[in-house]
PDB file of N, CA and C in Angstrom:
ATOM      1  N   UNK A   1     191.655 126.722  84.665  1.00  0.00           N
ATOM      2  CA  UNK A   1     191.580 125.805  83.531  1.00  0.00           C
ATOM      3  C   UNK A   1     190.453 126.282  82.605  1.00  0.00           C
ATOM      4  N   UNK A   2     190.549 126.714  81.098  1.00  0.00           N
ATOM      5  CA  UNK A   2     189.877 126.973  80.683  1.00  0.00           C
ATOM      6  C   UNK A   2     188.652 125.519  79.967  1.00  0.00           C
ATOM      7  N   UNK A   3     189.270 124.874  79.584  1.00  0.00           N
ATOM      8  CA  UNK A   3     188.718 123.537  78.967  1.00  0.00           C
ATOM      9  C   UNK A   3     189.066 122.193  80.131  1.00  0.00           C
ATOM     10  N   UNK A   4     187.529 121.703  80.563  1.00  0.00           N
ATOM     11  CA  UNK A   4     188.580 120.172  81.434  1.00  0.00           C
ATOM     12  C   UNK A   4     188.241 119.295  80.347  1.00  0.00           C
ATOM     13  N   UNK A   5     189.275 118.687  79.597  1.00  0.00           N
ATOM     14  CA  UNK A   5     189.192 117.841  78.965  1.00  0.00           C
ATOM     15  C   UNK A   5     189.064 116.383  78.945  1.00  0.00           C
ATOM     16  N   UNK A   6     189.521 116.416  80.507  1.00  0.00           N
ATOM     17  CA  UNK A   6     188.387 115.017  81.021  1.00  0.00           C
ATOM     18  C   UNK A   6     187.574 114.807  80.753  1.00  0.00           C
ATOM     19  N   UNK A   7     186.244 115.701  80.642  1.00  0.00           N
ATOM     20  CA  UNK A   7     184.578 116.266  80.427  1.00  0.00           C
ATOM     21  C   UNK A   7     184.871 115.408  79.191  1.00  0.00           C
ATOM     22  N   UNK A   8     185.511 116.655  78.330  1.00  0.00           N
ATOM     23  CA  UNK A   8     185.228 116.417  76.541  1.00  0.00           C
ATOM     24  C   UNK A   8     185.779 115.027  76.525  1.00  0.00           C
ATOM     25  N   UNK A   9     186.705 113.946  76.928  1.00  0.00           N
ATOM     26  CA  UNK A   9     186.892 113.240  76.549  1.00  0.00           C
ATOM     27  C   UNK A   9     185.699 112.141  76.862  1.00  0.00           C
ATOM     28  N   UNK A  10     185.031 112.371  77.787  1.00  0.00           N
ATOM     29  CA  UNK A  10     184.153 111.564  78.440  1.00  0.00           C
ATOM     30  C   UNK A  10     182.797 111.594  77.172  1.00  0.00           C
ATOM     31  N   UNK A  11     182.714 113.311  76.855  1.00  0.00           N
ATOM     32  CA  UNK A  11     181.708 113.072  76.516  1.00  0.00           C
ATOM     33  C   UNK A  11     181.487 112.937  74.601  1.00  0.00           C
ATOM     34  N   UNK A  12     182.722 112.456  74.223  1.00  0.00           N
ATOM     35  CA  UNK A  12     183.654 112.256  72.927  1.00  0.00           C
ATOM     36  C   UNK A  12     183.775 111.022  72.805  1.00  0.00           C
ATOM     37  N   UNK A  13     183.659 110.121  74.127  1.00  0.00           N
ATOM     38  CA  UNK A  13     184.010 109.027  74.244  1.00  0.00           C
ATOM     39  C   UNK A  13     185.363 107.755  73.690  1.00  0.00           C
ATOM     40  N   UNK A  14     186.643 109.293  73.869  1.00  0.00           N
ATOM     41  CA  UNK A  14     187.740 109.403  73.619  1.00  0.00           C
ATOM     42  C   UNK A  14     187.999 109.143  72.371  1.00  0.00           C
ATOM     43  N   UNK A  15     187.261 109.790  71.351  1.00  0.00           N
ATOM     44  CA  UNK A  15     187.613 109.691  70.093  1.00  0.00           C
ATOM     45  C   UNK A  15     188.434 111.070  69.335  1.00  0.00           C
ATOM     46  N   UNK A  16     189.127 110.923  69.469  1.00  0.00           N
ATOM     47  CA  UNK A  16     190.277 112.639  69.020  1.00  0.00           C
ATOM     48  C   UNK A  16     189.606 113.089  67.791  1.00  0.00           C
ATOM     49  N   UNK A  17     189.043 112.478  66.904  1.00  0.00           N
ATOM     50  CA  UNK A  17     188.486 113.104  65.315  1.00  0.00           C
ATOM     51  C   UNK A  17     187.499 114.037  65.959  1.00  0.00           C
ATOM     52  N   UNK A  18     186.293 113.079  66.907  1.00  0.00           N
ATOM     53  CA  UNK A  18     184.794 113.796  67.433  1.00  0.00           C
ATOM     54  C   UNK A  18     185.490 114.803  67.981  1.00  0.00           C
ATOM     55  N   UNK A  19     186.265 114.584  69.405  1.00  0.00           N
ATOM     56  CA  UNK A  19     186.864 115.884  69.689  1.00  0.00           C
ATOM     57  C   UNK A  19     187.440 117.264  69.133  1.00  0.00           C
ATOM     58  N   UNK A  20     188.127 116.723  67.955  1.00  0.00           N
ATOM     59  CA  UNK A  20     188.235 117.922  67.116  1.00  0.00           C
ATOM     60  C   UNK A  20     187.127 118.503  66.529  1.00  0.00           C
ATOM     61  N   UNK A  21     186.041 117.603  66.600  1.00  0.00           N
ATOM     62  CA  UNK A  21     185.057 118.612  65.394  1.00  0.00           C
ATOM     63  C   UNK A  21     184.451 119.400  66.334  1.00  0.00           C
ATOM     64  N   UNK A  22     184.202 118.377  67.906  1.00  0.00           N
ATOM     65  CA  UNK A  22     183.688 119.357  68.530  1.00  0.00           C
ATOM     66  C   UNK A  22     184.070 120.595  69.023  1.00  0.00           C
ATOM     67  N   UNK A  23     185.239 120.627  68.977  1.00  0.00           N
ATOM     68  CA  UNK A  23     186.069 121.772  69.824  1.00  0.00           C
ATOM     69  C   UNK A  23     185.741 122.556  68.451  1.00  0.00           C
ATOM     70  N   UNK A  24     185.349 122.497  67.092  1.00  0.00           N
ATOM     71  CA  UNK A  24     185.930 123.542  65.788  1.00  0.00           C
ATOM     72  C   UNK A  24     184.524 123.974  65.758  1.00  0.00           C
ATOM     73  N   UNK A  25     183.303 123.446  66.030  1.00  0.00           N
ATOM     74  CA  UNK A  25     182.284 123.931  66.483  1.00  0.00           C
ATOM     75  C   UNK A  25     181.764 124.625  67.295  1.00  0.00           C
ATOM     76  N   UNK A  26     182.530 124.679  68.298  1.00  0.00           N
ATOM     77  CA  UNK A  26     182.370 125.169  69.567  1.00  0.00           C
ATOM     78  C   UNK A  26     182.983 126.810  69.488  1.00  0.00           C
ATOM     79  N   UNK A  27     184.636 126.513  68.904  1.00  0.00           N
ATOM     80  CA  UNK A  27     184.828 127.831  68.333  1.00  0.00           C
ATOM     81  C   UNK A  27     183.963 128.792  67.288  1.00  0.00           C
ATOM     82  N   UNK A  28     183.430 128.043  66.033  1.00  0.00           N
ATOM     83  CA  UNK A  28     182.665 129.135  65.679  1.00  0.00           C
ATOM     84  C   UNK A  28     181.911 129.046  66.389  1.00  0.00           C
ATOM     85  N   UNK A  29     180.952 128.695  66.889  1.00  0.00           N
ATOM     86  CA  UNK A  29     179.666 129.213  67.378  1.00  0.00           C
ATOM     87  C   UNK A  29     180.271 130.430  68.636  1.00  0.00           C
ATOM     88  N   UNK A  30     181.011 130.025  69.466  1.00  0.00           N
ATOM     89  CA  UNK A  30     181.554 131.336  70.444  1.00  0.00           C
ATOM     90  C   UNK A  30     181.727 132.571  69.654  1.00  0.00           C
ATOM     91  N   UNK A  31     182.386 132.628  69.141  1.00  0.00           N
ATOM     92  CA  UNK A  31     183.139 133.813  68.032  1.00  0.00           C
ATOM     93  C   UNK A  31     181.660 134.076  67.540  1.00  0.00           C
ATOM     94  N   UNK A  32     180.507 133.131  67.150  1.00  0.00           N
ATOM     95  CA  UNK A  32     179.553 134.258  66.273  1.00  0.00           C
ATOM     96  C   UNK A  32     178.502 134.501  67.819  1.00  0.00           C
ATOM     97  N   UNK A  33     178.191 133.690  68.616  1.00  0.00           N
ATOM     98  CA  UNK A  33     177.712 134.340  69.500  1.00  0.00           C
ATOM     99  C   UNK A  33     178.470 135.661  70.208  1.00  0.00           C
ATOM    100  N   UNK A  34     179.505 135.687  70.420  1.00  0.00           N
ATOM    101  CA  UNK A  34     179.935 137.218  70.953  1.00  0.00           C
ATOM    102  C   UNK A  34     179.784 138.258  70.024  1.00  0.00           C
ATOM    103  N   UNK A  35     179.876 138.304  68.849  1.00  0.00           N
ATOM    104  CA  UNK A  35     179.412 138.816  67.700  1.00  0.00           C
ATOM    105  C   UNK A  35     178.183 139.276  67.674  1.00  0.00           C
ATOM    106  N   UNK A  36     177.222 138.611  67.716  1.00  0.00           N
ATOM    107  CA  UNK A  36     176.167 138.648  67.949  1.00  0.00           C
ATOM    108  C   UNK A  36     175.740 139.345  69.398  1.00  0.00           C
ATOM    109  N   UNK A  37     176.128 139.448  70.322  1.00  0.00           N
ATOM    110  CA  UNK A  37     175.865 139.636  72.056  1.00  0.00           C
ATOM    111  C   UNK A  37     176.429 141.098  71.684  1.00  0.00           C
ATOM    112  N   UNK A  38     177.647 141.663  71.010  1.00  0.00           N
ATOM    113  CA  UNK A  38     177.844 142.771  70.677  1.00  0.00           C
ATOM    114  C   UNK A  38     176.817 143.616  70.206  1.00  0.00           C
ATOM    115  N   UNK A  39     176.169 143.493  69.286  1.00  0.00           N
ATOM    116  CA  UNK A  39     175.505 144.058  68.229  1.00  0.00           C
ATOM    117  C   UNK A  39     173.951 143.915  68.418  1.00  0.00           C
ATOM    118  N   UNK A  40     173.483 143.036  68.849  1.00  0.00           N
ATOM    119  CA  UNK A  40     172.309 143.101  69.109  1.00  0.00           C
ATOM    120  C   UNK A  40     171.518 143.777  70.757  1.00  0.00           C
ATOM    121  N   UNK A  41     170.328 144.597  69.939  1.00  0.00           N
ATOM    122  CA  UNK A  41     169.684 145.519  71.084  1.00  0.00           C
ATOM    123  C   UNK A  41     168.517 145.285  71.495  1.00  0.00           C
ATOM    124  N   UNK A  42     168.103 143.615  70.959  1.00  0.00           N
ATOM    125  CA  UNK A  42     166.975 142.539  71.152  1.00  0.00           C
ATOM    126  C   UNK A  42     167.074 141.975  72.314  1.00  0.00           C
ATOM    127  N   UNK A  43     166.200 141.937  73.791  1.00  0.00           N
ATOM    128  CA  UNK A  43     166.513 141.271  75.046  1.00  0.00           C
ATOM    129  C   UNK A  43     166.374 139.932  74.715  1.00  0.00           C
ATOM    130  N   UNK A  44     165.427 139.397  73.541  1.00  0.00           N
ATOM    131  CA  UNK A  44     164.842 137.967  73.193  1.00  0.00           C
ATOM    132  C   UNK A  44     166.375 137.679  72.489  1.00  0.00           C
ATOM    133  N   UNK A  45     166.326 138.097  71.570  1.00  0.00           N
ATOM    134  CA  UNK A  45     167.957 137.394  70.981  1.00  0.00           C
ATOM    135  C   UNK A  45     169.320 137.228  72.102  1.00  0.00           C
ATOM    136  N   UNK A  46     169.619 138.069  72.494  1.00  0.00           N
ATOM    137  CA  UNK A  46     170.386 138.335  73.520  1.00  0.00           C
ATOM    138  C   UNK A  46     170.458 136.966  74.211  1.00  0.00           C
ATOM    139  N   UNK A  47     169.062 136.763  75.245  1.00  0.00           N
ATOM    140  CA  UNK A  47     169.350 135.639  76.271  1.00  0.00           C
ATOM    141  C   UNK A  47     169.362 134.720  75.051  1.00  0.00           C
ATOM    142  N   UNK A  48     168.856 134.348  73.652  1.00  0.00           N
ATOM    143  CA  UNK A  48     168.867 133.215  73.215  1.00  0.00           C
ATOM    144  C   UNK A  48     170.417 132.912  72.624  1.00  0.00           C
ATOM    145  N   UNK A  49     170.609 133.455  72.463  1.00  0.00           N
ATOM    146  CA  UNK A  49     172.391 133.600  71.708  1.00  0.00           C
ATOM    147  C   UNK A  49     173.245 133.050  73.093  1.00  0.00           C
ATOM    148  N   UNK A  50     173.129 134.252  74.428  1.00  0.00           N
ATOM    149  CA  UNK A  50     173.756 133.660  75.449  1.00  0.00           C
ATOM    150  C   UNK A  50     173.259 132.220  76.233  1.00  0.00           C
ATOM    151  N   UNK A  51     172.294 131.934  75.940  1.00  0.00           N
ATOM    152  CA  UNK A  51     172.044 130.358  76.378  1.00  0.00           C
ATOM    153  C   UNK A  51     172.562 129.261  75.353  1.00  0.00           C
ATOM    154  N   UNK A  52     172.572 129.475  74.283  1.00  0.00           N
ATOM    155  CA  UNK A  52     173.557 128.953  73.407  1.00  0.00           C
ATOM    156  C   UNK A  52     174.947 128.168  73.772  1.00  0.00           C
ATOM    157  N   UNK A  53     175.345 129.904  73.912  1.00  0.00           N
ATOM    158  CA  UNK A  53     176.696 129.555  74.086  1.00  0.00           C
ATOM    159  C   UNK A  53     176.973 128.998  75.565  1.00  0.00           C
ATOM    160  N   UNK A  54     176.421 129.194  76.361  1.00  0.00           N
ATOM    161  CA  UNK A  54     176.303 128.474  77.681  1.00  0.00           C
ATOM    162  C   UNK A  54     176.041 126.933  77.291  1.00  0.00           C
ATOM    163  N   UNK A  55     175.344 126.605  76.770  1.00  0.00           N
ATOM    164  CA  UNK A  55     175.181 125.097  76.449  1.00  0.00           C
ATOM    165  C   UNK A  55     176.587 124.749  75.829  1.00  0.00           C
ATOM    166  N   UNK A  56     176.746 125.485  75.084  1.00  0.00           N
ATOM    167  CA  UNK A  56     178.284 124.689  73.975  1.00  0.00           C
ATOM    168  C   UNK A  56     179.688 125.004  74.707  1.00  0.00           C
ATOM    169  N   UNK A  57     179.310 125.951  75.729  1.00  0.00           N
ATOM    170  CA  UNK A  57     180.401 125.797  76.792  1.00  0.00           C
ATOM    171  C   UNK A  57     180.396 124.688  77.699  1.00  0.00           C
ATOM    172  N   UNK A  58     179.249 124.467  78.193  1.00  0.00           N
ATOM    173  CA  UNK A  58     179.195 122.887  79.477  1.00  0.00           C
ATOM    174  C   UNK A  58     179.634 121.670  78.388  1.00  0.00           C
ATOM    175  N   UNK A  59     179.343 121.955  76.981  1.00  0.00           N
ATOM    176  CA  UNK A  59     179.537 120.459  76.454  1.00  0.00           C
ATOM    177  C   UNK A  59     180.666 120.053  76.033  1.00  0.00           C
ATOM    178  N   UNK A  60     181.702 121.319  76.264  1.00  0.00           N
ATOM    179  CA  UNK A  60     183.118 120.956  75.937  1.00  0.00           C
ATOM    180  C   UNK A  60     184.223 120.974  77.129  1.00  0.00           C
ATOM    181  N   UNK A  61     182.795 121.587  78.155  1.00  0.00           N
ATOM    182  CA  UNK A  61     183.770 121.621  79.676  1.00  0.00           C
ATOM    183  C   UNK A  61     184.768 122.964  80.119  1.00  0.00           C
ATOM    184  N   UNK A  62     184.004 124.070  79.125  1.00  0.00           N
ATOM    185  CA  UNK A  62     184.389 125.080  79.572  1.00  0.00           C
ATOM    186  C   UNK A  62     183.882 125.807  80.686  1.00  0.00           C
ATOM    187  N   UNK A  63     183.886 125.754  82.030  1.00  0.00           N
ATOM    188  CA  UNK A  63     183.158 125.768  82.937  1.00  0.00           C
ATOM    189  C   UNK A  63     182.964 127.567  83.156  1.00  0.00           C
ATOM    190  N   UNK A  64     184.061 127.895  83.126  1.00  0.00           N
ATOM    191  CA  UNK A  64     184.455 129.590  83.970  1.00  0.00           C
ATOM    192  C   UNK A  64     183.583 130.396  82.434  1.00  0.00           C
ATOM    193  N   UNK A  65     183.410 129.752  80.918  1.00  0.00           N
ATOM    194  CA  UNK A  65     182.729 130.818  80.292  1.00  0.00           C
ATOM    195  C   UNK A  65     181.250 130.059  80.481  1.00  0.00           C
ATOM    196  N   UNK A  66     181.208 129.343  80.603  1.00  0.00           N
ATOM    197  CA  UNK A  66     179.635 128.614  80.848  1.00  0.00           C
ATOM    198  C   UNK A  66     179.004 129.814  81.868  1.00  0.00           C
ATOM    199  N   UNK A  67     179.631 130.195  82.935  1.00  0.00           N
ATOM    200  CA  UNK A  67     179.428 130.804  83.878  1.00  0.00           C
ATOM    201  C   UNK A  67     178.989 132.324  83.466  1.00  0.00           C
ATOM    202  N   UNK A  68     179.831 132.956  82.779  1.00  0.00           N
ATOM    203  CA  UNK A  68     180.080 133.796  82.735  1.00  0.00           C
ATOM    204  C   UNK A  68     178.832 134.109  81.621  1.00  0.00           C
ATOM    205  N   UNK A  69     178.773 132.732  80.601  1.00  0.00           N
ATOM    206  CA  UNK A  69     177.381 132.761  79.687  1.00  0.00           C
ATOM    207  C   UNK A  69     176.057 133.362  80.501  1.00  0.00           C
ATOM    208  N   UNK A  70     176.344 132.505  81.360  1.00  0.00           N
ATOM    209  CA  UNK A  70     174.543 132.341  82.331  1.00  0.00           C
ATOM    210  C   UNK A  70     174.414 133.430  82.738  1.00  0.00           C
ATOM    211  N   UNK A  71     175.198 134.343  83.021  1.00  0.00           N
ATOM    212  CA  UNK A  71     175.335 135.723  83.834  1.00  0.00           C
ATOM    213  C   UNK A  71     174.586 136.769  82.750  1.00  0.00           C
ATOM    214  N   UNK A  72     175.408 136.602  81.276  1.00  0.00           N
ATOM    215  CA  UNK A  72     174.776 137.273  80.137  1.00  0.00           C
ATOM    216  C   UNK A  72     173.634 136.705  80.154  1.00  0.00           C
ATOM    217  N   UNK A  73     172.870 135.715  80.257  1.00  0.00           N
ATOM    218  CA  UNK A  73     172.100 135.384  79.429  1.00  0.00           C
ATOM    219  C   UNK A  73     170.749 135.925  80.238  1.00  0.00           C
ATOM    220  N   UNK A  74     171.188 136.016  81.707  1.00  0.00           N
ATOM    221  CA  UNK A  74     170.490 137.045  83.182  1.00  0.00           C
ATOM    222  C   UNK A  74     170.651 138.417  82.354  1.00  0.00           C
ATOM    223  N   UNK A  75     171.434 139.121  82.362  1.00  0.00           N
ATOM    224  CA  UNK A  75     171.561 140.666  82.083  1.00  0.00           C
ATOM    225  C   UNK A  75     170.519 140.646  80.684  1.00  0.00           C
ATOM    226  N   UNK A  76     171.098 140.768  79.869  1.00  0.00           N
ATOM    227  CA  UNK A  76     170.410 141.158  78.770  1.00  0.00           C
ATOM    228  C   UNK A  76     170.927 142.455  78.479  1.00  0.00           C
ATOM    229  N   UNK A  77     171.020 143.207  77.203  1.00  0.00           N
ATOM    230  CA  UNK A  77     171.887 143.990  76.649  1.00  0.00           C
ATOM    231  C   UNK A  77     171.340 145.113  76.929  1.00  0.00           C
ATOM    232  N   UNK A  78     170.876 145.399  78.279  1.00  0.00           N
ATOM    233  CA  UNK A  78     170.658 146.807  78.361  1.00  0.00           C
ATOM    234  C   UNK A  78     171.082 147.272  79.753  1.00  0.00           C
ATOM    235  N   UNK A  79     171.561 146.159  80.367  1.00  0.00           N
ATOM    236  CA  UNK A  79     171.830 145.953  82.061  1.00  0.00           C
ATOM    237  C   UNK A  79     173.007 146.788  82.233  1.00  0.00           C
ATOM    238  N   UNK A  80     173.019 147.136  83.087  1.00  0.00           N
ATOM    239  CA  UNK A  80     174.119 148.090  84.013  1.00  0.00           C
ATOM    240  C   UNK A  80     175.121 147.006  83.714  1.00  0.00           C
ATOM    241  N   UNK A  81     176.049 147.781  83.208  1.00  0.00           N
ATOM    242  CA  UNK A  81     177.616 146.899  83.250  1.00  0.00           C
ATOM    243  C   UNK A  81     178.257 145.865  82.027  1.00  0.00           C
ATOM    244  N   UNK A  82     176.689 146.011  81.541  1.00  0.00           N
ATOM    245  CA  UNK A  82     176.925 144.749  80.204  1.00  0.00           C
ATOM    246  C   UNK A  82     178.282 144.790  79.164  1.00  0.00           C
ATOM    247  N   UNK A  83     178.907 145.908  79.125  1.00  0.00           N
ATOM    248  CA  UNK A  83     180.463 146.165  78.517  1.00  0.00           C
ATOM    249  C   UNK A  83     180.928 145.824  78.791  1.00  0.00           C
ATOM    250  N   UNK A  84     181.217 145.515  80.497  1.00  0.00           N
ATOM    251  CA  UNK A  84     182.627 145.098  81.190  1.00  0.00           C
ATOM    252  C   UNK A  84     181.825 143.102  81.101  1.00  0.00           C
ATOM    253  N   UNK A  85     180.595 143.082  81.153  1.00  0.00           N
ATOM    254  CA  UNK A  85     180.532 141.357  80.765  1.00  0.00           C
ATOM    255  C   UNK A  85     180.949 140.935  79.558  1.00  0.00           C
ATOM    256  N   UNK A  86     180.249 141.900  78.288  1.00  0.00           N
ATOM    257  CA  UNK A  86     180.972 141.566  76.993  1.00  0.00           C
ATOM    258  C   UNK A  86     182.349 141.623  76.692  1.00  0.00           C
ATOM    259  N   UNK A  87     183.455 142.252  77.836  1.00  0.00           N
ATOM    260  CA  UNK A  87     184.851 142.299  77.675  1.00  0.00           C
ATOM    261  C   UNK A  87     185.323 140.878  78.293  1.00  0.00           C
ATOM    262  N   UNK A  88     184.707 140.272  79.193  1.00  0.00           N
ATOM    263  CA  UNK A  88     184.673 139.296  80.225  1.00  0.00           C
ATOM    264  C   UNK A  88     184.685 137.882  79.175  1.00  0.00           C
ATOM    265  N   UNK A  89     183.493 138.345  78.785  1.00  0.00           N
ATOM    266  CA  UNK A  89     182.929 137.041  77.638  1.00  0.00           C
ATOM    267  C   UNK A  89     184.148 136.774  76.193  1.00  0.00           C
ATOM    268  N   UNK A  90     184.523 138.141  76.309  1.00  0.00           N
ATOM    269  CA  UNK A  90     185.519 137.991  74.829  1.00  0.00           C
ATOM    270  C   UNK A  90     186.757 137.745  75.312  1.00  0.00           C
ATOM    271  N   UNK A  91     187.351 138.134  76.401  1.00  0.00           N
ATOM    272  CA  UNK A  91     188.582 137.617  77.145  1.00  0.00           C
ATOM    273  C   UNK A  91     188.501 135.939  77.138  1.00  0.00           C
ATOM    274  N   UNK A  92     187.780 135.461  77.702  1.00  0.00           N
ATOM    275  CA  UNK A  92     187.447 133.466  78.278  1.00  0.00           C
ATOM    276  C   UNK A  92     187.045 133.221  76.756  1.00  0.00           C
ATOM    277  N   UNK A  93     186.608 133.692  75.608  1.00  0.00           N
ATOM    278  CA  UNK A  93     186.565 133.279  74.019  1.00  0.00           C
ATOM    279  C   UNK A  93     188.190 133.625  73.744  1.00  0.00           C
ATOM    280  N   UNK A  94     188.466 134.093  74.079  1.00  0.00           N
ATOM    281  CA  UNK A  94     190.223 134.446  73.474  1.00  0.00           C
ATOM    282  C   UNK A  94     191.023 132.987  73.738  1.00  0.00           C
ATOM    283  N   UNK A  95     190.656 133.416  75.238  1.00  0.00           N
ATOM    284  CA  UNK A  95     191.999 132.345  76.224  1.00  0.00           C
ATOM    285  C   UNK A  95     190.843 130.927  75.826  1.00  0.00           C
ATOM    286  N   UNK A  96     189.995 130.534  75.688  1.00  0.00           N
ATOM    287  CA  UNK A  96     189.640 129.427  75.389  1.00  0.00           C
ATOM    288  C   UNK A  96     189.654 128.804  73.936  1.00  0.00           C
ATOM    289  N   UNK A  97     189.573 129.501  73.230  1.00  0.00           N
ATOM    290  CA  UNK A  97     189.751 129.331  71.258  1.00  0.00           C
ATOM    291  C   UNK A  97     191.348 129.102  71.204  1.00  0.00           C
ATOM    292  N   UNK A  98     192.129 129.987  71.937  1.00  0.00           N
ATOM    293  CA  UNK A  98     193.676 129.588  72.464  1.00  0.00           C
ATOM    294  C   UNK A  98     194.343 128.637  72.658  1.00  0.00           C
ATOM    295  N   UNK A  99     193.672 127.727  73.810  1.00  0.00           N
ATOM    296  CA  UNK A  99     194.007 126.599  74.134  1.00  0.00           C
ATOM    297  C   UNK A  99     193.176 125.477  73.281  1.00  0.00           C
ATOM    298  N   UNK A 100     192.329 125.526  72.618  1.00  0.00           N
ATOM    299  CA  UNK A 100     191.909 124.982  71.330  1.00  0.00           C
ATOM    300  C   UNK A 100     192.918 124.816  70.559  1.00  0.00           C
ATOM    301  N   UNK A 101     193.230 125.788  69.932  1.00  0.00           N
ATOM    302  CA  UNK A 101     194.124 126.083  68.691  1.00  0.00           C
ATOM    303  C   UNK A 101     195.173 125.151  69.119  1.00  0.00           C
ATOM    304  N   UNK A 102     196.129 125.433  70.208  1.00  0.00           N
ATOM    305  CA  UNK A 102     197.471 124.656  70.655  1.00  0.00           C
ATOM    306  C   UNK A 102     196.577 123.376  71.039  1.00  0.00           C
ATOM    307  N   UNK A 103     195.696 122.568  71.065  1.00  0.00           N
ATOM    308  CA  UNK A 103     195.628 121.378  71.694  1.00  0.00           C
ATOM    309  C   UNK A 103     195.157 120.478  70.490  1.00  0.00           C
ATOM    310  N   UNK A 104     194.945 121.295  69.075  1.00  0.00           N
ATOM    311  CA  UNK A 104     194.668 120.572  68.312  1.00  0.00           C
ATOM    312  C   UNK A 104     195.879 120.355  67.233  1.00  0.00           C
ATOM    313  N   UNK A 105     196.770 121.899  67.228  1.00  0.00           N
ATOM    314  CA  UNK A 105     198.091 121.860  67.023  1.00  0.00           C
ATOM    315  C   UNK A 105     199.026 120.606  67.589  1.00  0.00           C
ATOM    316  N   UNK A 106     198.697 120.480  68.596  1.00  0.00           N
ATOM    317  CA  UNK A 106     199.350 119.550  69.465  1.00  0.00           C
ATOM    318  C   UNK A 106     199.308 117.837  68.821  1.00  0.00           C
ATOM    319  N   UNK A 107     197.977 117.747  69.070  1.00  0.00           N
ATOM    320  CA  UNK A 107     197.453 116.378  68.518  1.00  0.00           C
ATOM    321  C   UNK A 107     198.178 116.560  66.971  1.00  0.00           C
ATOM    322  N   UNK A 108     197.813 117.063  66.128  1.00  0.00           N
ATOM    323  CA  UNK A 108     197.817 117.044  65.069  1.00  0.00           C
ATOM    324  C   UNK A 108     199.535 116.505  64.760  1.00  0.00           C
ATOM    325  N   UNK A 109     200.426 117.225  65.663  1.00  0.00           N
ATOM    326  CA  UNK A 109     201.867 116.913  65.327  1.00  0.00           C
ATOM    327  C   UNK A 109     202.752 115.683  65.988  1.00  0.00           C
ATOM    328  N   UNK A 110     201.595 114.932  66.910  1.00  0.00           N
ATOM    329  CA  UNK A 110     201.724 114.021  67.172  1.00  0.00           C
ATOM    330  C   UNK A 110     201.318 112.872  66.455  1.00  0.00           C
ATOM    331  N   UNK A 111     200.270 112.914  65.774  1.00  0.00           N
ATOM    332  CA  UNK A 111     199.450 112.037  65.067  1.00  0.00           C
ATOM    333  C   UNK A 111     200.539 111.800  63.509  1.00  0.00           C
ATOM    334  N   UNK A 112     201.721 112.867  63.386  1.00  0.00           N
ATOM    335  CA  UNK A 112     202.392 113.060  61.841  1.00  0.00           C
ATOM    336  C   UNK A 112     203.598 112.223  62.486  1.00  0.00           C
ATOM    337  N   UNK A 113     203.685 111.522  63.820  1.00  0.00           N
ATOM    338  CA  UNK A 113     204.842 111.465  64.508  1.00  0.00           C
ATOM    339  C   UNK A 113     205.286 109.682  63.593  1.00  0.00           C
TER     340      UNK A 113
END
């Protein structure tokens, strides 16, 4: 499960508007933190970008990139292996911005119903 939306609803307090903004927030900030985790050769930026996005992952209940955040946010961009984490990190931003997209698609064509 990439998103438990139990979490977000809990912590949305089942309001579908908050939920959407949060989930459209959550996407950019992922997308510019991996962006950022790419390109930068700063150990200080690095963990601060990946603790970031670790936070805005637990708050939408993305658990498996939360995880995968904390791991970056340990390495730092000079660590043995850090490519195959930044492929890791951009895979769980794919498949999670994914199921975003269709769940707001979703709502949205229900709400026109």
């Amino acid at each position: 499960m990439t998103i438990d939306f139990n979490h977000l609803q809990q912590y949305t307090a089942g309001d579908r508007h908050l939920e959407a903004e949060v989930l459209g927030l959550f996407v950019e900030t992922a997308r510019s933190a991996l962006s950022t985790l790419k390109s930068t050769c700063s150990g200080e930026e690095w963990r601060m970008v990946a603790h970031k996005l670790k936070g805005s992952a637990l708050a939408v209940g993305a658990w498996d990139l939360a995880e995968i955040s904390r791991r970056a946010e340990m390495a730092g961009p000079t660590a043995p292996g850090v490519q195959d984490l930044l492929r890791e990190l951009a895979s769980h931003i794919a498949d999670t911005t994914a199921v975003i997209a269709a769940t707001c698609a979703d709502s949205e064509g229900a709400a026109k119903r």
